[in-house]
PDB file of N, CA and C in Angstrom:
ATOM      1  N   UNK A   1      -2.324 -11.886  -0.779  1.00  0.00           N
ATOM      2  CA  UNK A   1      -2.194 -10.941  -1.852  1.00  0.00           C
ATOM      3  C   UNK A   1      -2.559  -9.546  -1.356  1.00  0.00           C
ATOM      4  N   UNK A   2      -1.897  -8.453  -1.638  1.00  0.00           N
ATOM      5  CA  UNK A   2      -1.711  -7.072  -1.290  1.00  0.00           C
ATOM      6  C   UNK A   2      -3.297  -6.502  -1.943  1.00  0.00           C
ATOM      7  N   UNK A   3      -4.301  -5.364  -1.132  1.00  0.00           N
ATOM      8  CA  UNK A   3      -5.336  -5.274  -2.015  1.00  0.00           C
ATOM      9  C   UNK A   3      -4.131  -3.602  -1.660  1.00  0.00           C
ATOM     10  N   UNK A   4      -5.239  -2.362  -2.333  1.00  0.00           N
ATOM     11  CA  UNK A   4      -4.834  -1.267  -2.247  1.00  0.00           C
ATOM     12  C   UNK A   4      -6.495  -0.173  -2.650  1.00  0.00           C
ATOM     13  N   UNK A   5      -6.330   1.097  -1.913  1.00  0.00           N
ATOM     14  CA  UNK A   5      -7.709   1.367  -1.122  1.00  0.00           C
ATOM     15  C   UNK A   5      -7.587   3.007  -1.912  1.00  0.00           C
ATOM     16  N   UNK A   6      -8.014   3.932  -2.340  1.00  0.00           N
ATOM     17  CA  UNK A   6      -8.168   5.679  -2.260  1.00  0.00           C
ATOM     18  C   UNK A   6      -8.438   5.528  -0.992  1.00  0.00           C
ATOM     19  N   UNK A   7      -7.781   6.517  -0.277  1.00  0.00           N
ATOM     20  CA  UNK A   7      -8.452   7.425   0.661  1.00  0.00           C
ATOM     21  C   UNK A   7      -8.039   9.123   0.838  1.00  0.00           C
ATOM     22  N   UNK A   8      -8.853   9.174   1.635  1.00  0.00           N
ATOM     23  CA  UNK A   8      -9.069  10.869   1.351  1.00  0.00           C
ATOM     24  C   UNK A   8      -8.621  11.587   3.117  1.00  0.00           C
ATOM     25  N   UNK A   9      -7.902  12.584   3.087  1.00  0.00           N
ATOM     26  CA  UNK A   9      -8.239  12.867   4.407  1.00  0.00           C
ATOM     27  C   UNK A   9      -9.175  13.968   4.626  1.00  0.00           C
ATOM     28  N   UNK A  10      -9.517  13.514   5.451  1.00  0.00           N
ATOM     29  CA  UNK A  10     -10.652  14.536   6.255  1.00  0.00           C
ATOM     30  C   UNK A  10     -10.376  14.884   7.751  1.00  0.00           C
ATOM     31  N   UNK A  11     -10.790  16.295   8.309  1.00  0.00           N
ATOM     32  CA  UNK A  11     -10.579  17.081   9.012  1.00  0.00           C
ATOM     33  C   UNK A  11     -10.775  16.240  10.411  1.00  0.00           C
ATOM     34  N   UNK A  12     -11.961  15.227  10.353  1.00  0.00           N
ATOM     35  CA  UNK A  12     -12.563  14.378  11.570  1.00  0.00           C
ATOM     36  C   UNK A  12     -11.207  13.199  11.864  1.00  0.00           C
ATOM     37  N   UNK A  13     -11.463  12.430  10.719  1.00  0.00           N
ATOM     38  CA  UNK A  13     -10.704  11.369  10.733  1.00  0.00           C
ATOM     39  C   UNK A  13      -9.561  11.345  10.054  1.00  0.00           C
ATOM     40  N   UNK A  14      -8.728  11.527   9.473  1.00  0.00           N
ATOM     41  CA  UNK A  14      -7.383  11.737   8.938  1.00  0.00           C
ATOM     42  C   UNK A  14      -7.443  11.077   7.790  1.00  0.00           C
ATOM     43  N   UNK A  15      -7.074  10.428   7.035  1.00  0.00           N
ATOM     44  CA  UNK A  15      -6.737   9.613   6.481  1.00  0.00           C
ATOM     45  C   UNK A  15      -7.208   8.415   6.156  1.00  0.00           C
ATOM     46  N   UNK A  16      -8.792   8.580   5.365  1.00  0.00           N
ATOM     47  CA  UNK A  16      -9.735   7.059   5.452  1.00  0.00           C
ATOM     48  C   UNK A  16     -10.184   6.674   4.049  1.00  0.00           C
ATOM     49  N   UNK A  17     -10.788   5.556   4.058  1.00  0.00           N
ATOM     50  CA  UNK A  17     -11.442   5.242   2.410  1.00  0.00           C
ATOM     51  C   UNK A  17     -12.895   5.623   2.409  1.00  0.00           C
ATOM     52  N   UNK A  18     -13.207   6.591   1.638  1.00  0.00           N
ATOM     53  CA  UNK A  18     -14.382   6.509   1.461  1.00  0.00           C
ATOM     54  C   UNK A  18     -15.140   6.400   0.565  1.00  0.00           C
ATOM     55  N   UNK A  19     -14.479   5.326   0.146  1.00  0.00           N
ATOM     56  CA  UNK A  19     -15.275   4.826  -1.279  1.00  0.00           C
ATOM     57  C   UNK A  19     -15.719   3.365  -1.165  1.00  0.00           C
ATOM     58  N   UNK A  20     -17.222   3.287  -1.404  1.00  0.00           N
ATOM     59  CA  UNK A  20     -17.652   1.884  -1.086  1.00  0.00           C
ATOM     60  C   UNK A  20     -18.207   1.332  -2.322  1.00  0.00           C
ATOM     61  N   UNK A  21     -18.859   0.300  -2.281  1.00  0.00           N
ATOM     62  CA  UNK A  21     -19.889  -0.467  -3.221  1.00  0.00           C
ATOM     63  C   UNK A  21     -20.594  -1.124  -2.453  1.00  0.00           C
ATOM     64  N   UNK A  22     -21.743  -1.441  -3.417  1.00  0.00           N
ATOM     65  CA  UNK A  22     -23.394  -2.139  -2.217  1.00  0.00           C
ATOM     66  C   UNK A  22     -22.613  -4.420  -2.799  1.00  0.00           C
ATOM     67  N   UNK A  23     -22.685  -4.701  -1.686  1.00  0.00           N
ATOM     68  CA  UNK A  23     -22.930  -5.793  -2.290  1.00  0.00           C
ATOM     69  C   UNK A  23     -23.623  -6.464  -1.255  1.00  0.00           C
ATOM     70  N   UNK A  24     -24.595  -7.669  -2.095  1.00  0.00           N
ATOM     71  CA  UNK A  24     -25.522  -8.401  -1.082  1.00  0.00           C
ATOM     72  C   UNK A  24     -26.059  -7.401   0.262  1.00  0.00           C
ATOM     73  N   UNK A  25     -26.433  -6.107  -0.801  1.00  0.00           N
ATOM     74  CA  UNK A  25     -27.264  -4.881   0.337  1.00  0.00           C
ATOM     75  C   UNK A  25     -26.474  -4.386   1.501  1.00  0.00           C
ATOM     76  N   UNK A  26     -25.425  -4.502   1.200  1.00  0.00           N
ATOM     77  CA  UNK A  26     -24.156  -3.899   2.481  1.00  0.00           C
ATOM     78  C   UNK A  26     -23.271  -2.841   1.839  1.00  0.00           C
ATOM     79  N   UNK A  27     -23.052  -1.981   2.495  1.00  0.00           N
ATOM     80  CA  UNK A  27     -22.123  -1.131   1.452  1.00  0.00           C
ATOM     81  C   UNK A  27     -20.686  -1.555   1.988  1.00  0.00           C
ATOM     82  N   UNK A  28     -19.793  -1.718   1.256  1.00  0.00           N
ATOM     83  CA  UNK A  28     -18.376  -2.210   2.015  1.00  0.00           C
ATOM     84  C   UNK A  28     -17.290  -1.227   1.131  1.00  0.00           C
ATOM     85  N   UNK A  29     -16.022  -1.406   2.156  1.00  0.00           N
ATOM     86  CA  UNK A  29     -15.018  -0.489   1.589  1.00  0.00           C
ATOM     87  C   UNK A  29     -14.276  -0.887   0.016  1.00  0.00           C
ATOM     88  N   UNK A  30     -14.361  -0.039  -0.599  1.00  0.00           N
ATOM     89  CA  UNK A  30     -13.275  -0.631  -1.716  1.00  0.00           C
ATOM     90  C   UNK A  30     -12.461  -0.719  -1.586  1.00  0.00           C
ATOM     91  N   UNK A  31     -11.707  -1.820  -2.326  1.00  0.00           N
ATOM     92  CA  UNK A  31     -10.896  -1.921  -2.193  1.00  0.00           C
ATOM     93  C   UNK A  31      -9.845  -2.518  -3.775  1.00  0.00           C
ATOM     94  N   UNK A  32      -8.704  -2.259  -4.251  1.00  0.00           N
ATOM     95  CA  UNK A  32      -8.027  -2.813  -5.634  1.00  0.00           C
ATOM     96  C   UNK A  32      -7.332  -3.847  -5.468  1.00  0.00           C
ATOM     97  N   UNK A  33      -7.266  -4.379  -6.669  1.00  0.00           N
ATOM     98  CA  UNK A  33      -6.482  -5.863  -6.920  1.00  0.00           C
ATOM     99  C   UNK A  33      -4.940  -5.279  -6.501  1.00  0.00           C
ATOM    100  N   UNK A  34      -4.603  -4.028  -7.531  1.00  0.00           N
ATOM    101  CA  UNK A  34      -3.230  -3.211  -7.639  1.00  0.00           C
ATOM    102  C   UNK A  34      -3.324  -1.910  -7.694  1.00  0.00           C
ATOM    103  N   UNK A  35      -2.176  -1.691  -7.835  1.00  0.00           N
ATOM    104  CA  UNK A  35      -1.892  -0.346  -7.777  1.00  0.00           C
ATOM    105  C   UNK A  35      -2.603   0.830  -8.487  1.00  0.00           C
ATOM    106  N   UNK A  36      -2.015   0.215 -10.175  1.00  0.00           N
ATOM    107  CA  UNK A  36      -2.551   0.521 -11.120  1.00  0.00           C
ATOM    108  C   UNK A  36      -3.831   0.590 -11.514  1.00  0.00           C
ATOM    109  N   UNK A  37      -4.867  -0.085 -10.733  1.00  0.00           N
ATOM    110  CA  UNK A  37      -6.271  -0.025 -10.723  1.00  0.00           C
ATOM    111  C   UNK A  37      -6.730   1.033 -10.245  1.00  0.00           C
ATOM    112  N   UNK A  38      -6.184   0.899  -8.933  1.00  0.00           N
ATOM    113  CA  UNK A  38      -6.564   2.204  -7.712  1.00  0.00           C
ATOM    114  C   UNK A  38      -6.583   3.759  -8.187  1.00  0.00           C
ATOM    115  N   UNK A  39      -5.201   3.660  -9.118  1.00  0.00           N
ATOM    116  CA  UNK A  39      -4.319   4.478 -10.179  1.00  0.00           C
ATOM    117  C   UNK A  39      -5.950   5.165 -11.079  1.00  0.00           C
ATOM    118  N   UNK A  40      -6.249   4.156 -12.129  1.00  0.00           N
ATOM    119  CA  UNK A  40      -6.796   4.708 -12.642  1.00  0.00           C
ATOM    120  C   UNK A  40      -8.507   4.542 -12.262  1.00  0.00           C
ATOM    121  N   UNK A  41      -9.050   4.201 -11.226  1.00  0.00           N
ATOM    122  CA  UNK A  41     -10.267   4.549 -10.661  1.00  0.00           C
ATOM    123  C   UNK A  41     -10.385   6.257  -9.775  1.00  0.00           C
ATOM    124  N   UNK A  42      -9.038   6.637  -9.629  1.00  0.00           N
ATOM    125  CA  UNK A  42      -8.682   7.930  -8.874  1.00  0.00           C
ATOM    126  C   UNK A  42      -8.569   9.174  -9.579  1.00  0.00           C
ATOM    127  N   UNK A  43      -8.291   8.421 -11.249  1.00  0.00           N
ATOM    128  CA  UNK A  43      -8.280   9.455 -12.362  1.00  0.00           C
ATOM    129  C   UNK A  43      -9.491   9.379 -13.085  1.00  0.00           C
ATOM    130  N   UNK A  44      -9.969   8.224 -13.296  1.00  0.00           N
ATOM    131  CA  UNK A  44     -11.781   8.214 -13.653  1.00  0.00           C
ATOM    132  C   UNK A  44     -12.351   9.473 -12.693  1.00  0.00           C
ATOM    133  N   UNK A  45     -12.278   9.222 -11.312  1.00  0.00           N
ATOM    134  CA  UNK A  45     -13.289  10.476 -10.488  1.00  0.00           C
ATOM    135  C   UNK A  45     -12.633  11.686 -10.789  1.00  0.00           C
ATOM    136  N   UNK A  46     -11.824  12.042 -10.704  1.00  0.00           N
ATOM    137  CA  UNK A  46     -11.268  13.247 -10.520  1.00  0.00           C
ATOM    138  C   UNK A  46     -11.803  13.653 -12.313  1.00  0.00           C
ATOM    139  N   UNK A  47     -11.567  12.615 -13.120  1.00  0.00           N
ATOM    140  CA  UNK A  47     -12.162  13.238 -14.731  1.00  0.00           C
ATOM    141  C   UNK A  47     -13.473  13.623 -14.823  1.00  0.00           C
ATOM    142  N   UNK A  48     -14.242  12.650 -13.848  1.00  0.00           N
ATOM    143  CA  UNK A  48     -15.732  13.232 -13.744  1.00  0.00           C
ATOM    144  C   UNK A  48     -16.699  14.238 -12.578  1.00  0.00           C
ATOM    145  N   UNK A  49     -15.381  14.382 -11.928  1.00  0.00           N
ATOM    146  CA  UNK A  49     -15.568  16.093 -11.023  1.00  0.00           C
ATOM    147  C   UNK A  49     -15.513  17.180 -12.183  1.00  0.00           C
ATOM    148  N   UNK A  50     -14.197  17.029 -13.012  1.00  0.00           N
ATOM    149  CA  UNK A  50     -14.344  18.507 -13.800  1.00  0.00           C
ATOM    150  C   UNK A  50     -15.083  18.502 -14.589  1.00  0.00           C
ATOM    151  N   UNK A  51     -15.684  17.117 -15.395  1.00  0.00           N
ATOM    152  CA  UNK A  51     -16.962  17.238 -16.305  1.00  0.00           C
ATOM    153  C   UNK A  51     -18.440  17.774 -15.390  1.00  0.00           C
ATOM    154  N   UNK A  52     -18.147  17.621 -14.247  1.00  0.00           N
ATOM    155  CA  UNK A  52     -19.482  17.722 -13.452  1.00  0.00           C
ATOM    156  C   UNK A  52     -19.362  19.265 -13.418  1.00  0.00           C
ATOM    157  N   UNK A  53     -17.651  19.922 -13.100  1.00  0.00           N
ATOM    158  CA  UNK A  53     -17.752  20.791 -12.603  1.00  0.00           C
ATOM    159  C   UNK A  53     -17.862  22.078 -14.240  1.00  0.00           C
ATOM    160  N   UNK A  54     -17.610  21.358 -14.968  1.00  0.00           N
ATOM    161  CA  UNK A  54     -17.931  21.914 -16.354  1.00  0.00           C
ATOM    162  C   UNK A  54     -19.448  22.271 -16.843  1.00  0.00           C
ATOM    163  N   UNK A  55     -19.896  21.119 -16.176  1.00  0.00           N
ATOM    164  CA  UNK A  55     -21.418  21.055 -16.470  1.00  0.00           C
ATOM    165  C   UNK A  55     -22.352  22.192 -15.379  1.00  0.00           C
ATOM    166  N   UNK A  56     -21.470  22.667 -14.679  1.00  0.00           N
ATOM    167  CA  UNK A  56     -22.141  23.453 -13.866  1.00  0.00           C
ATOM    168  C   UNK A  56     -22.707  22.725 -12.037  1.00  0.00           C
ATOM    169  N   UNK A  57     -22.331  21.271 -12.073  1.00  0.00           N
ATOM    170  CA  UNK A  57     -23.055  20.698 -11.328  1.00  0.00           C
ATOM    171  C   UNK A  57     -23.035  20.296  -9.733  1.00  0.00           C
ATOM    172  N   UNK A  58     -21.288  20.942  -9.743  1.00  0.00           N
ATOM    173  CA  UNK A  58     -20.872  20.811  -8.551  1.00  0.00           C
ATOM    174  C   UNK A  58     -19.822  22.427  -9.036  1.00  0.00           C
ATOM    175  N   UNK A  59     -19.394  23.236  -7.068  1.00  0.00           N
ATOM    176  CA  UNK A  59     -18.600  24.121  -7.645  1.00  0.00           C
ATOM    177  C   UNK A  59     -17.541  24.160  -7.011  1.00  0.00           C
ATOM    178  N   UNK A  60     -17.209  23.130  -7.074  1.00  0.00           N
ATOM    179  CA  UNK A  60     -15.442  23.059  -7.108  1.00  0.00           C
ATOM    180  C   UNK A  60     -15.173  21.663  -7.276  1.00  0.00           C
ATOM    181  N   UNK A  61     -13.913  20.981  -7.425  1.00  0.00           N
ATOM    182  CA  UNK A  61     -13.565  19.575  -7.525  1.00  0.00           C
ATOM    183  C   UNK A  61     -12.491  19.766  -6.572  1.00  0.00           C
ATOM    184  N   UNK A  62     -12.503  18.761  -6.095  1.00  0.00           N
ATOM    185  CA  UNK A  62     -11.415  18.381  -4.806  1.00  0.00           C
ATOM    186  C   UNK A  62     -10.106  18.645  -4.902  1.00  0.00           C
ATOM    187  N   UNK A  63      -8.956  18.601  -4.037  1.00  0.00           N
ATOM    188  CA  UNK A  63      -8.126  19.140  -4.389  1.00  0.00           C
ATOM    189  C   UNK A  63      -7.260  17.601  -4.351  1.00  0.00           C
ATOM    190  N   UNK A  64      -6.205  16.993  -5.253  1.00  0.00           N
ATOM    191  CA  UNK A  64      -5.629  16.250  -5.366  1.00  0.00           C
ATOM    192  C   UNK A  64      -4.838  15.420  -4.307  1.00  0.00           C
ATOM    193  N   UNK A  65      -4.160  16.827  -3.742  1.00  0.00           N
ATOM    194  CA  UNK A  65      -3.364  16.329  -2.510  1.00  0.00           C
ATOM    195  C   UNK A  65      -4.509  15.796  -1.497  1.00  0.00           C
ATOM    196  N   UNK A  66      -5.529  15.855  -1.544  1.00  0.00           N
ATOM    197  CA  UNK A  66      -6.021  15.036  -0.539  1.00  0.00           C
ATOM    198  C   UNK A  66      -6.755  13.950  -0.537  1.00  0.00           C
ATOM    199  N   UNK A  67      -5.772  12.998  -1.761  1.00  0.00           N
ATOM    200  CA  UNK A  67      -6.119  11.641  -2.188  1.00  0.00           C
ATOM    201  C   UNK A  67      -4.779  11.034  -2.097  1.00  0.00           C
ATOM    202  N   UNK A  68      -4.933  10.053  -1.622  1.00  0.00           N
ATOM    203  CA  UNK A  68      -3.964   8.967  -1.617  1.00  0.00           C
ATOM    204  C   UNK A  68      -4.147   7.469  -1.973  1.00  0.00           C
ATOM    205  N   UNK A  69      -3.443   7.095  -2.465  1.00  0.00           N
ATOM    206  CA  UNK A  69      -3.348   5.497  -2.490  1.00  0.00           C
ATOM    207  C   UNK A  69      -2.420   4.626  -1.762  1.00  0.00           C
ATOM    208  N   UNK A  70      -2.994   3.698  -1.175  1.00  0.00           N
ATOM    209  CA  UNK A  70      -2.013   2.987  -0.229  1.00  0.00           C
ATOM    210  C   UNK A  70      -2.338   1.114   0.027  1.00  0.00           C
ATOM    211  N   UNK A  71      -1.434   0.512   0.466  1.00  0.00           N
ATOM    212  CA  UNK A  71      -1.602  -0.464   0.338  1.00  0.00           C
ATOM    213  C   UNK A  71      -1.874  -0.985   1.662  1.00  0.00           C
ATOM    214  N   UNK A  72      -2.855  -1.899   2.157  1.00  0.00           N
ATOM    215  CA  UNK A  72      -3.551  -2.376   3.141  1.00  0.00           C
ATOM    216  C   UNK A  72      -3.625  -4.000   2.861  1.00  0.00           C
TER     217      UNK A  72
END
């Protein structure tokens, strides 16, 4: 079964996931069932950059194009 990953590029490494979770005290890569998950875990963050960035708390939010979703 197909999982599917965000990743972000960055200047070092190109094109990576850097989004994890702790499990059994390990942090590991995320990863989605589908598409549509990936879909809307990518629009959850990006909704809570501009609330952050509303709130004063960060000063800027990322720029879109440098998120991708892909299948692995």
């Amino acid at each position: 079964m197909s999982k599917f990953e965000v990743q972000e590029y960055t200047l070092c490494d190109g094109w990576t996931n850097n989004w994890s979770h702790e499990q059994d005290g390990q942090y590991i890569p995320t990863q989605f069932d589908s598409v549509e998950d990936a879909e809307s875990a990518l629009r959850e963050f990006f909704y809570d950059e501009r609330e952050a960035l509303a709130d004063g708390l960060i000063e800027d939010v990322p720029d879109e194009d440098q998120f991708r979703i892909v299948e692995v």
